[in-house]
C-alpha atoms as a PDB file:
ATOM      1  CA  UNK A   1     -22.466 107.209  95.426  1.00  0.00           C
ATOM      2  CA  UNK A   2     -20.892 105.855  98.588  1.00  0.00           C
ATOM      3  CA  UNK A   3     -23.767 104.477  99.950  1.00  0.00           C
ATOM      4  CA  UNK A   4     -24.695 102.596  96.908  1.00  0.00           C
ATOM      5  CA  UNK A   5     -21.247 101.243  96.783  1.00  0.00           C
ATOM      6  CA  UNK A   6     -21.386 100.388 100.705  1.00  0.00           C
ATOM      7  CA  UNK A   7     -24.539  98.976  99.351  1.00  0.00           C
ATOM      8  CA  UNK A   8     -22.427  96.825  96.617  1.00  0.00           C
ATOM      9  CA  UNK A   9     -20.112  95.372  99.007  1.00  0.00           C
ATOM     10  CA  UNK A  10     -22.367  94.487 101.403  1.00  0.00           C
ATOM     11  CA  UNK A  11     -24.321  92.310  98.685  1.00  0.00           C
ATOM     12  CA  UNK A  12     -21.479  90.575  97.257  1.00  0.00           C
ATOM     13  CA  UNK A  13     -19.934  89.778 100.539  1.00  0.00           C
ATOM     14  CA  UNK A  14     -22.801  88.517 101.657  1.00  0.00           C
ATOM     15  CA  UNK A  15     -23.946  86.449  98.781  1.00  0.00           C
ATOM     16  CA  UNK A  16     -19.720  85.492  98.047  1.00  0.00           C
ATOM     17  CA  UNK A  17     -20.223  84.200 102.026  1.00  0.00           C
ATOM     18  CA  UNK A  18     -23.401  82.401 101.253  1.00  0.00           C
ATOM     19  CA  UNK A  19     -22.682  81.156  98.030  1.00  0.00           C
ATOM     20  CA  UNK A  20     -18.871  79.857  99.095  1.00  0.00           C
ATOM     21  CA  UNK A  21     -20.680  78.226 102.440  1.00  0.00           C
ATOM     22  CA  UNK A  22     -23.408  76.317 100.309  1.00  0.00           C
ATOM     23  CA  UNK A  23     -19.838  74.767  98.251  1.00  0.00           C
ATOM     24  CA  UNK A  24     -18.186  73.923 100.952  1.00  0.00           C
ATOM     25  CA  UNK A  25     -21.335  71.987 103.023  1.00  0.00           C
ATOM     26  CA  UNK A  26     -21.558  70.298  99.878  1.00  0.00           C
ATOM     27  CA  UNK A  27     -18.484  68.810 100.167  1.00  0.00           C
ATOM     28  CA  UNK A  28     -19.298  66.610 103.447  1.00  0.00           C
ATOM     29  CA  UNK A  29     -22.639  65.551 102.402  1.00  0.00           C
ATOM     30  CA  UNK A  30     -23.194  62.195 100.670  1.00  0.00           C
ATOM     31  CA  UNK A  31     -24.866  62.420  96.759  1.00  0.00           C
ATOM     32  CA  UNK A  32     -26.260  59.206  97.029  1.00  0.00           C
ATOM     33  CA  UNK A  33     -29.669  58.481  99.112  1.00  0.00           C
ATOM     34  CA  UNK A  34     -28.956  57.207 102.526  1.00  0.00           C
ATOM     35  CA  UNK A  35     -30.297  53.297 102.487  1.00  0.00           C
ATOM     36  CA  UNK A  36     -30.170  52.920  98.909  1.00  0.00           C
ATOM     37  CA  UNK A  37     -30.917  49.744  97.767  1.00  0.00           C
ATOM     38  CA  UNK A  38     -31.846  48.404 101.133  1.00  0.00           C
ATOM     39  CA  UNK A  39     -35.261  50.454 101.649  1.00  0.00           C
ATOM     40  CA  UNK A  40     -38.030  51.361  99.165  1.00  0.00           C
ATOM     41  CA  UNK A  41     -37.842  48.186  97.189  1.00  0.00           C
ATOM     42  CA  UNK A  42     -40.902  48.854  95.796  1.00  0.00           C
ATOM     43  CA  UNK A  43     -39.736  51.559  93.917  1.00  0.00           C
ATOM     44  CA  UNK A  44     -36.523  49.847  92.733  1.00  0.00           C
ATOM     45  CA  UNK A  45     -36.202  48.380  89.300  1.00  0.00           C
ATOM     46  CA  UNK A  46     -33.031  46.391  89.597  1.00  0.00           C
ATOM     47  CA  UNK A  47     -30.718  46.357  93.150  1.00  0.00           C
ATOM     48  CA  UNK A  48     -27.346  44.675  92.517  1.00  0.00           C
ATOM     49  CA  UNK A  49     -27.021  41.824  95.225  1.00  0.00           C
ATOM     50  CA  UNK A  50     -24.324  44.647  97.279  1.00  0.00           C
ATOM     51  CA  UNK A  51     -24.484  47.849  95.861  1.00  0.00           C
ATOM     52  CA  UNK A  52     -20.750  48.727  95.531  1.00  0.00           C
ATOM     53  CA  UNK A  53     -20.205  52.298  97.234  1.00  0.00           C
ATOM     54  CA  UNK A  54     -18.617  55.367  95.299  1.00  0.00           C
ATOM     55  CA  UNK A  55     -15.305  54.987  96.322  1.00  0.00           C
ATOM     56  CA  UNK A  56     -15.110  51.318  95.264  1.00  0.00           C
ATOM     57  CA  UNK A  57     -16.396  51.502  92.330  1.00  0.00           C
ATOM     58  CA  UNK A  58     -13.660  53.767  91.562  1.00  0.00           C
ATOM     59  CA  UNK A  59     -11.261  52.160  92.795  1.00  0.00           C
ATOM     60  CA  UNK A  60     -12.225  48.994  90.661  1.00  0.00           C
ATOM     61  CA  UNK A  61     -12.311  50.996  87.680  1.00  0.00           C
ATOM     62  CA  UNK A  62      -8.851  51.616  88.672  1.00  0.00           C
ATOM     63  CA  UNK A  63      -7.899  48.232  88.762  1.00  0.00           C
ATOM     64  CA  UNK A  64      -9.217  47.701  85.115  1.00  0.00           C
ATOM     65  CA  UNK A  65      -5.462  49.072  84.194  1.00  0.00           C
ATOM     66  CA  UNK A  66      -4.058  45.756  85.504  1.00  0.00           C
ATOM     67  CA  UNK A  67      -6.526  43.505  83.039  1.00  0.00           C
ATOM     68  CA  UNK A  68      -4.238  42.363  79.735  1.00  0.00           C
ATOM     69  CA  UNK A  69      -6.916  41.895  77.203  1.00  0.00           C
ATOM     70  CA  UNK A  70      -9.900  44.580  76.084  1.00  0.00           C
ATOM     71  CA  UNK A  71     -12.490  42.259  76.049  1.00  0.00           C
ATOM     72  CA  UNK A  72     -11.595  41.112  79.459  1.00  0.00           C
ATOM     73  CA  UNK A  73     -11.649  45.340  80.397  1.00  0.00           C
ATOM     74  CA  UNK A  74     -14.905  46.167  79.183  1.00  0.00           C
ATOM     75  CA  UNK A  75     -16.914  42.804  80.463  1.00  0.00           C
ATOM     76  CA  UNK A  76     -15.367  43.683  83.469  1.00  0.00           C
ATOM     77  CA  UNK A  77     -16.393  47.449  83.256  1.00  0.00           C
ATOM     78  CA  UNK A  78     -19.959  46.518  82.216  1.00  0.00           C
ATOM     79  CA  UNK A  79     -20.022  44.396  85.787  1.00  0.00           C
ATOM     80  CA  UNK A  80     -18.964  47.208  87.398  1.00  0.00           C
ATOM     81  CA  UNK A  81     -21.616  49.634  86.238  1.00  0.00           C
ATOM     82  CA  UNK A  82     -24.083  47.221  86.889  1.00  0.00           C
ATOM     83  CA  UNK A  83     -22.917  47.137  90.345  1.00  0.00           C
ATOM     84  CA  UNK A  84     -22.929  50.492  90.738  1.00  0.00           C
ATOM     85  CA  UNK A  85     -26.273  51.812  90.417  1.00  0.00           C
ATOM     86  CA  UNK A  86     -29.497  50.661  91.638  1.00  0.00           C
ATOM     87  CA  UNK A  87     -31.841  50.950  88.456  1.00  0.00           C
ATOM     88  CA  UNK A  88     -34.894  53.138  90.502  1.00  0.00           C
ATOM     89  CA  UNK A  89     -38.232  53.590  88.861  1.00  0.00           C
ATOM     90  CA  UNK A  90     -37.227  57.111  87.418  1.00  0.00           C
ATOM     91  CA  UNK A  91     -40.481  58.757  87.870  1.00  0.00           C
ATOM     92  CA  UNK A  92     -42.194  57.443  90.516  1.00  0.00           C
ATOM     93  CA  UNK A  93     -39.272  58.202  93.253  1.00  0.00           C
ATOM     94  CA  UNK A  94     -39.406  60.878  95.305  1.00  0.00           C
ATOM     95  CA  UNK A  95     -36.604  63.754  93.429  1.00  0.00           C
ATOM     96  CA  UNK A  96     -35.429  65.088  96.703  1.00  0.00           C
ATOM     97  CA  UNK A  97     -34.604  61.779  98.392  1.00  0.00           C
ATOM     98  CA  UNK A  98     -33.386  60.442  95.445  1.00  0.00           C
ATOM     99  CA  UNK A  99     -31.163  63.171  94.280  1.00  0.00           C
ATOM    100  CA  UNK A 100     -32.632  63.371  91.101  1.00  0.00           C
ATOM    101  CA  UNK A 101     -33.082  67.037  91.697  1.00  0.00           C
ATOM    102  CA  UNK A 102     -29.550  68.041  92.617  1.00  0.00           C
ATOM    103  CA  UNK A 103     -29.411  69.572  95.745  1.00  0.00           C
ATOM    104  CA  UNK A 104     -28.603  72.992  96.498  1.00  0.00           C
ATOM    105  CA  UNK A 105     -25.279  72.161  98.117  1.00  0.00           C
ATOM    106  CA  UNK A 106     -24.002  69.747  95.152  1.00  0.00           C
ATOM    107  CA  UNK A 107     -24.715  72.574  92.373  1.00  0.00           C
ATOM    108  CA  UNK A 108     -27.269  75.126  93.152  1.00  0.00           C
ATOM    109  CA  UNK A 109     -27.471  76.327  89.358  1.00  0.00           C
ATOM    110  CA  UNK A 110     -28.871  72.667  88.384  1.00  0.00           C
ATOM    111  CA  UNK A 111     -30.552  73.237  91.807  1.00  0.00           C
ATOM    112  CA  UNK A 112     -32.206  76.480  90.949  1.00  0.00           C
ATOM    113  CA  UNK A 113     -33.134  75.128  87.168  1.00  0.00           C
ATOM    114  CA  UNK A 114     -35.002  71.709  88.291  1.00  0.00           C
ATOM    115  CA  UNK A 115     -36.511  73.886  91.010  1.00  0.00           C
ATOM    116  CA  UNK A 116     -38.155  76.666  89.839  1.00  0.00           C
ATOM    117  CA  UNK A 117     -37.902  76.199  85.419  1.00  0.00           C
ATOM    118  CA  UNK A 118     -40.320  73.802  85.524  1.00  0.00           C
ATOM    119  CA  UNK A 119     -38.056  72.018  83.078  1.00  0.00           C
ATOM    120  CA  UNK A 120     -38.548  67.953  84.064  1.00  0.00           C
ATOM    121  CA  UNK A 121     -34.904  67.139  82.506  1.00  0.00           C
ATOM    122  CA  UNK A 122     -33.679  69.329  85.811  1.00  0.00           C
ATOM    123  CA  UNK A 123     -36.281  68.422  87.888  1.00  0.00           C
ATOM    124  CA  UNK A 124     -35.121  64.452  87.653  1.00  0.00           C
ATOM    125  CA  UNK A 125     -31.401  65.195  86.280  1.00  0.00           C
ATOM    126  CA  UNK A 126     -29.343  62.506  84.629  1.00  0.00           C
ATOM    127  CA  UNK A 127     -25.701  63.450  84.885  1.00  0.00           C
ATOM    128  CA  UNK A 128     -23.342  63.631  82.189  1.00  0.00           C
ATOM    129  CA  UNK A 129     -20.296  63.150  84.141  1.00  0.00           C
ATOM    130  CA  UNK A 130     -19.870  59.552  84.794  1.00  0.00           C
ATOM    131  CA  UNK A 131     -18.359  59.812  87.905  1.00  0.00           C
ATOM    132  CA  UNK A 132     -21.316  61.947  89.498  1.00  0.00           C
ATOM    133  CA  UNK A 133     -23.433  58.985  88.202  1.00  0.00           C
ATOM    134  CA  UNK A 134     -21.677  56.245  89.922  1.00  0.00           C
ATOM    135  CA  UNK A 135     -21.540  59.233  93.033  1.00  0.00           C
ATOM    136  CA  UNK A 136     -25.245  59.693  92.802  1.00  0.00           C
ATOM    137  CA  UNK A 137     -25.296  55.190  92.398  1.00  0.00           C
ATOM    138  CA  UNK A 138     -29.419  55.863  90.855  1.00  0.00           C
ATOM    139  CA  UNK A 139     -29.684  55.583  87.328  1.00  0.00           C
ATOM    140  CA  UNK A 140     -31.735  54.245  84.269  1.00  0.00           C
ATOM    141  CA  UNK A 141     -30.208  52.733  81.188  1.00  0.00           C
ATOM    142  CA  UNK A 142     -28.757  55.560  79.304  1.00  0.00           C
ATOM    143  CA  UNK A 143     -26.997  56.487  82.850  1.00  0.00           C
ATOM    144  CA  UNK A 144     -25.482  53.170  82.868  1.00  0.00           C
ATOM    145  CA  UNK A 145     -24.574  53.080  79.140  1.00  0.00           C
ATOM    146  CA  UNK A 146     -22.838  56.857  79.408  1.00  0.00           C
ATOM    147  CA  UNK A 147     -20.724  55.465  82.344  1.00  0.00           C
ATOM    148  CA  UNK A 148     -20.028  52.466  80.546  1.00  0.00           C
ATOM    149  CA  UNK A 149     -18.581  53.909  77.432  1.00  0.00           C
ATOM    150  CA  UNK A 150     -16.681  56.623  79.679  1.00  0.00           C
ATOM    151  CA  UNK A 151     -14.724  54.318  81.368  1.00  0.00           C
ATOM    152  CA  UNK A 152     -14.218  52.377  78.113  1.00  0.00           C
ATOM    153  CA  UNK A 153     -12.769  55.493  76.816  1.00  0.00           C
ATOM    154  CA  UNK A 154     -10.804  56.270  79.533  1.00  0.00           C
ATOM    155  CA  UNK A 155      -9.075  52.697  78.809  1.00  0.00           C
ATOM    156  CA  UNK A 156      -9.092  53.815  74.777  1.00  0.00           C
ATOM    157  CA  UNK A 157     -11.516  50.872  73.660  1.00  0.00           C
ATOM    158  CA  UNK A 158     -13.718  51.906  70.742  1.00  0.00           C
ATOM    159  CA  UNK A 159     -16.981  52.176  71.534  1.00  0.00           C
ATOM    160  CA  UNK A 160     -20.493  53.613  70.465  1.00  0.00           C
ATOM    161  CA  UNK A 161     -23.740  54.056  72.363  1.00  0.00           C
ATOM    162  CA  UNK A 162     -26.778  52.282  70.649  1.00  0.00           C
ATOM    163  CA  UNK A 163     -30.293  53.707  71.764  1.00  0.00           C
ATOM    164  CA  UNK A 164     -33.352  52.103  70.812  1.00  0.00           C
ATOM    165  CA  UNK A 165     -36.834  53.715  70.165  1.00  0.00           C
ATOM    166  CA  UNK A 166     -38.071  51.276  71.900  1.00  0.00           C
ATOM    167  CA  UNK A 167     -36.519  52.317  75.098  1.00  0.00           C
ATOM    168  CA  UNK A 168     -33.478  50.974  76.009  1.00  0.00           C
ATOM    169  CA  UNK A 169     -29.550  52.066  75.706  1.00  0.00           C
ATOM    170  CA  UNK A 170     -26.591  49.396  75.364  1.00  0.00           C
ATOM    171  CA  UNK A 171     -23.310  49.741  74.345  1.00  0.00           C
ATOM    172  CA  UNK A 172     -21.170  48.285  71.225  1.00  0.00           C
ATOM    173  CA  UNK A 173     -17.629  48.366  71.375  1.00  0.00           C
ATOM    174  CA  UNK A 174     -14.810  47.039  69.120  1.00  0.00           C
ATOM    175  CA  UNK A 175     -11.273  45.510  71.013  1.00  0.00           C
ATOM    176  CA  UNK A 176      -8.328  45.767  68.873  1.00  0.00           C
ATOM    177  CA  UNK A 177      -7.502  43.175  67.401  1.00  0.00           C
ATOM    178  CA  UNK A 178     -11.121  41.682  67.111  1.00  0.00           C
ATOM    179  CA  UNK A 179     -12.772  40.858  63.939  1.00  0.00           C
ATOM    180  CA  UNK A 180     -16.055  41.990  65.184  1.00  0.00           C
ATOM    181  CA  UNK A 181     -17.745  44.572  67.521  1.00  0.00           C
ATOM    182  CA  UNK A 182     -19.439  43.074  71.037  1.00  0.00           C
ATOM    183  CA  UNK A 183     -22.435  44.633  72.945  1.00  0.00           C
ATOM    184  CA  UNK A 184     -22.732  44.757  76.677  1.00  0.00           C
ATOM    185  CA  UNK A 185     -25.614  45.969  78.589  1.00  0.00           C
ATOM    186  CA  UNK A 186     -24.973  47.596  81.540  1.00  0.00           C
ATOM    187  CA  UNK A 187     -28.576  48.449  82.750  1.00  0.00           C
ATOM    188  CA  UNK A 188     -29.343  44.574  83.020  1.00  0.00           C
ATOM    189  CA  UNK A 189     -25.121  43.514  83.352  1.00  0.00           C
ATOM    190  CA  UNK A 190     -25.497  41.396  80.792  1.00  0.00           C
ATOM    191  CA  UNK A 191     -22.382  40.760  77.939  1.00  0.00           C
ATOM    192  CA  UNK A 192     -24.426  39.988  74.750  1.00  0.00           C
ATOM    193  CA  UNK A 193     -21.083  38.613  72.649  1.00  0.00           C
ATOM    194  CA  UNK A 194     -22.708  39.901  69.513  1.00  0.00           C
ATOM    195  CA  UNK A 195     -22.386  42.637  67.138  1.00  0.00           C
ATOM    196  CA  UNK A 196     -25.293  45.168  66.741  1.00  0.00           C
ATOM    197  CA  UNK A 197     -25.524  44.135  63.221  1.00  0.00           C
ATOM    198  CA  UNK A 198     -26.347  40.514  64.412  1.00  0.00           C
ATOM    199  CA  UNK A 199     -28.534  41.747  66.879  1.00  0.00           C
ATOM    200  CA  UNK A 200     -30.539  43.201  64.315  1.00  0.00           C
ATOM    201  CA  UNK A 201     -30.293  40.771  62.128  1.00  0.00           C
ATOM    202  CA  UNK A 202     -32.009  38.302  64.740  1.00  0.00           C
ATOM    203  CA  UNK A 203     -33.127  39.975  67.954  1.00  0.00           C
ATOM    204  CA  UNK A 204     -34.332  36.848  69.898  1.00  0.00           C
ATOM    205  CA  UNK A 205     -30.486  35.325  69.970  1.00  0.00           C
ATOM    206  CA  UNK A 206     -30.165  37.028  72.756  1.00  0.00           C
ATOM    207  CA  UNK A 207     -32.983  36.162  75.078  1.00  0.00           C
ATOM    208  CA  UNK A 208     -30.942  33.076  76.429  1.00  0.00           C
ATOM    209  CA  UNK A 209     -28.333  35.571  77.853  1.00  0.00           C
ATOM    210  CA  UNK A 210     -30.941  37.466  79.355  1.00  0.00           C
ATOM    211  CA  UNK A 211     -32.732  34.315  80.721  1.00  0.00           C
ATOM    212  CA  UNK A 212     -29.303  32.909  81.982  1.00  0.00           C
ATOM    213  CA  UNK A 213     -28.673  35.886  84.147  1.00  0.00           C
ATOM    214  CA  UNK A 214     -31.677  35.410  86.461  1.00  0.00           C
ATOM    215  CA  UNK A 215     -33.946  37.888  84.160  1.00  0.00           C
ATOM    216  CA  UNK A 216     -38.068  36.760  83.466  1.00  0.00           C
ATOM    217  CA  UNK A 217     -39.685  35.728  80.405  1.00  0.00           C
ATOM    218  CA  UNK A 218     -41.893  38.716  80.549  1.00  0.00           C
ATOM    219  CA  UNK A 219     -38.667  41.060  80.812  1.00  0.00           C
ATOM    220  CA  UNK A 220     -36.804  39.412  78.136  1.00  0.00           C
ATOM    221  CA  UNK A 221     -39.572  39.672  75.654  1.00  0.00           C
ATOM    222  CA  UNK A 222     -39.549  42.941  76.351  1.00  0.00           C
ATOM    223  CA  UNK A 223     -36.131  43.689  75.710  1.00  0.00           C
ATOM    224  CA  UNK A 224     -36.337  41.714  72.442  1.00  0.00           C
ATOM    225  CA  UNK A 225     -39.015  43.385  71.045  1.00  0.00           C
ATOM    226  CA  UNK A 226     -37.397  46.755  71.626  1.00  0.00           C
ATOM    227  CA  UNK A 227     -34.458  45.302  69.736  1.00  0.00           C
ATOM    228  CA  UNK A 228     -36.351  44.909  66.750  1.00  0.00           C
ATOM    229  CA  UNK A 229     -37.261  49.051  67.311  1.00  0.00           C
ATOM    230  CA  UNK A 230     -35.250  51.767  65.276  1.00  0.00           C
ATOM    231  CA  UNK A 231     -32.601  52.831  67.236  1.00  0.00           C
ATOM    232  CA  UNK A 232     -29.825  55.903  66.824  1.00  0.00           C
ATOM    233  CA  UNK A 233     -25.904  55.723  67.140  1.00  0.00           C
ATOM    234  CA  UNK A 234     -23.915  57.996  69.476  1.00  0.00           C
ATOM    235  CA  UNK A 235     -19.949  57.964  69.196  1.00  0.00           C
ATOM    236  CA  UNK A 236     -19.639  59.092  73.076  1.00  0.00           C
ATOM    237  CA  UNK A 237     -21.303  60.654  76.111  1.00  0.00           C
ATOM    238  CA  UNK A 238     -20.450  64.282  74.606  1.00  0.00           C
ATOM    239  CA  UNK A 239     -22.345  63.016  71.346  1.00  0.00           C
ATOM    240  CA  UNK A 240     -25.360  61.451  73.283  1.00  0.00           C
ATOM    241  CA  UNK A 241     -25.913  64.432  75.397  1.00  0.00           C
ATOM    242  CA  UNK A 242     -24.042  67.240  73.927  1.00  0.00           C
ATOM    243  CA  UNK A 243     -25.965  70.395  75.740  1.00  0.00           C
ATOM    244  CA  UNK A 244     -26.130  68.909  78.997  1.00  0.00           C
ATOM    245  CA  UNK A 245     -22.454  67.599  79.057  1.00  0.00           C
ATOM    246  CA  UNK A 246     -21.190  71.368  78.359  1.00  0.00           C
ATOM    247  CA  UNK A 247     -23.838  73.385  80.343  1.00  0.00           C
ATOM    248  CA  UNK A 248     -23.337  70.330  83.672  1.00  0.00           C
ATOM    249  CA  UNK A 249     -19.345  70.686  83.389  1.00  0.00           C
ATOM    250  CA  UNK A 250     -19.390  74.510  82.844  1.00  0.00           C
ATOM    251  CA  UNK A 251     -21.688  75.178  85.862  1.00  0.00           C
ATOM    252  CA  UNK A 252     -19.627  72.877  88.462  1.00  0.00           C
ATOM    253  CA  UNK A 253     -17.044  75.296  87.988  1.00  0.00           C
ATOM    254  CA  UNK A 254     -18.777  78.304  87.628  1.00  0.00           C
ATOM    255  CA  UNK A 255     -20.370  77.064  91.254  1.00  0.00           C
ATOM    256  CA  UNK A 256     -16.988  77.890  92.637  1.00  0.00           C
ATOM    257  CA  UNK A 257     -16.202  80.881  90.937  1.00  0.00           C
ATOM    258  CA  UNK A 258     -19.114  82.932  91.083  1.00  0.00           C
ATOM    259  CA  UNK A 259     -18.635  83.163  94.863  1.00  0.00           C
ATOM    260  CA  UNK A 260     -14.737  83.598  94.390  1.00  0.00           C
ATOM    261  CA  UNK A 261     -15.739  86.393  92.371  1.00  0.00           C
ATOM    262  CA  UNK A 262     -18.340  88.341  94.129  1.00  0.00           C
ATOM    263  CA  UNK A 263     -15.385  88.534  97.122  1.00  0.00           C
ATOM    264  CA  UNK A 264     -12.706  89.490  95.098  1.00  0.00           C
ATOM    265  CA  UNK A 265     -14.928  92.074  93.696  1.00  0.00           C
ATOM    266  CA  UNK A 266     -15.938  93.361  97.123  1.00  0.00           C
ATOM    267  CA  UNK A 267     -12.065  93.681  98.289  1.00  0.00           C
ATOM    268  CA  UNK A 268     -11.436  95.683  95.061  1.00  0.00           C
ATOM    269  CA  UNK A 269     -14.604  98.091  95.546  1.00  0.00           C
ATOM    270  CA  UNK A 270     -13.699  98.281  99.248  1.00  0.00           C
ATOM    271  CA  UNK A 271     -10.656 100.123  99.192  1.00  0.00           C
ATOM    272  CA  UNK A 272     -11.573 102.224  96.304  1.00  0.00           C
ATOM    273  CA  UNK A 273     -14.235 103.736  98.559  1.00  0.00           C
ATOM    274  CA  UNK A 274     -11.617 104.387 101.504  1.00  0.00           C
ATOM    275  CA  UNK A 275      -9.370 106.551  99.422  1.00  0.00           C
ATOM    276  CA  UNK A 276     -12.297 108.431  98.272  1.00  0.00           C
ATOM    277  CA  UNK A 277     -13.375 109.008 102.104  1.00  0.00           C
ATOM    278  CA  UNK A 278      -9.721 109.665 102.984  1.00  0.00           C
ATOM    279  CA  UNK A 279      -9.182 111.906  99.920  1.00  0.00           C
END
């Protein structure tokens, strides 16, 4: 019995060690690709004209506190996202450069999932948190929309995510005060200044907001079309991704105590074992 639990020790040391070292690497390396936005063009969707860094994007989310009216807040917040990510071609990238497969040192359960599950919603991982989005600074559409209404919540602005069959995500929110709900699209930055029920009720009244912002024909007709596409309501992040929101938040802390625990454990089997020997 003592070896095996000389044997125990040694393990969870060892792995604690390992585990606690993988955290704390983590914690100097950067999330987001080195060069994004400036390299591999080809494989970009949509690069802002200065792709706003991690830090400042939070601190301009920040400054959204100072802004008087809601409307003003979330146009602002939808410029923001749109600043904040570089829209990649999701799965053409490569998932290791790109993060999309989290790295060992960010989270080595998501790590260990995309790597060996076979599972391709871990293999190229869209975050829940918003923050680790705007870290990451890749997303698609839904990425942009779930950071969008996050911050809008964190400013208490009603808001719902609309996603279409089609294959897009936008948001709808409601200021106080206002007789009718807006849409914004973060994805393409655009503020739509209509309600989803006039949206629906007329999909092509948007195309000259889409055209005014610098986007093609081609695109816009796209983007119209999936308009006219069924399309679900979500009342939040947690709503539009309830699983992953839980099992992504529960795991970054888990991350940190699994290690915690393995030493404690070995200092509490440690001594137990000397009084035996000393008994």
């Amino acid at each position: 019995m003592k070896a095996v639990r000389t044997g125990i020790v040694l393990i969870a040391v060892v792995l604690g060690l390992t585990l606690l070292a993988i955290n704390l690497y983590g914690l100097s390396q950067p999330l987001r690709k080195p060069g994004l936005g400036v390299t591999e063009l080809d494989q970009l969707r949509f690069v802002p004209k200065e792709v706003v860094s991690y830090h400042r994007s939070l601190a301009l989310i920040d400054e959204l506190a100072e802004l008087d009216f809601p409307h003003v807040v979330a146009e602002r917040a939808n410029q923001i996202t749109n600043a904040s990510l570089v829209h990649v071609d999701w799965k053409r990238v490569d998932p290791v450069a790109y993060r999309q497969l989290v790295p060992v040192w960010e989270n080595y359960f998501l790590w260990a999932i995309g790597r060996f599950s076979g599972l391709p919603q871990f293999e190229r991982y869209h975050y829940a948190d918003y923050r680790r989005n705007l870290k990451r600074g890749i997303g698609i559409c839904g990425d942009a929309s779930t950071i969008l209404s996050s911050v809008l919540d964190r400013y208490d602005i009603d808001n719902r995510i609309v996603s279409f069959a089609g294959g897009h995500v936008i948001v709808e929110y409601q200021a106080p005060g206002e007789e009718s709900a807006r849409l914004l699209d973060p994805d393409f930055g655009v503020p739509l200044t209509v309600s989803l029920d006039q949206l629906l009720a007329e999909p092509g009244q948007v195309r000259d907001a889409y055209l005014a912002a610098g986007y093609s024909a081609a695109e816009v007709d796209y983007l119209v079309e999936i308009y006219g596409s069924r399309y679900a309501l979500f009342d939040d992040t947690y709503h539009f991704m309830t699983k992953r929101y839980l099992f992504e938040n529960i795991s970054y802390v888990l991350k940190w105590l699994l290690p915690v625990g393995l030493l404690a454990g070995a200092v509490f089997l440690a001594p137990s074992r000397r009084r035996r020997s000393h008994g």
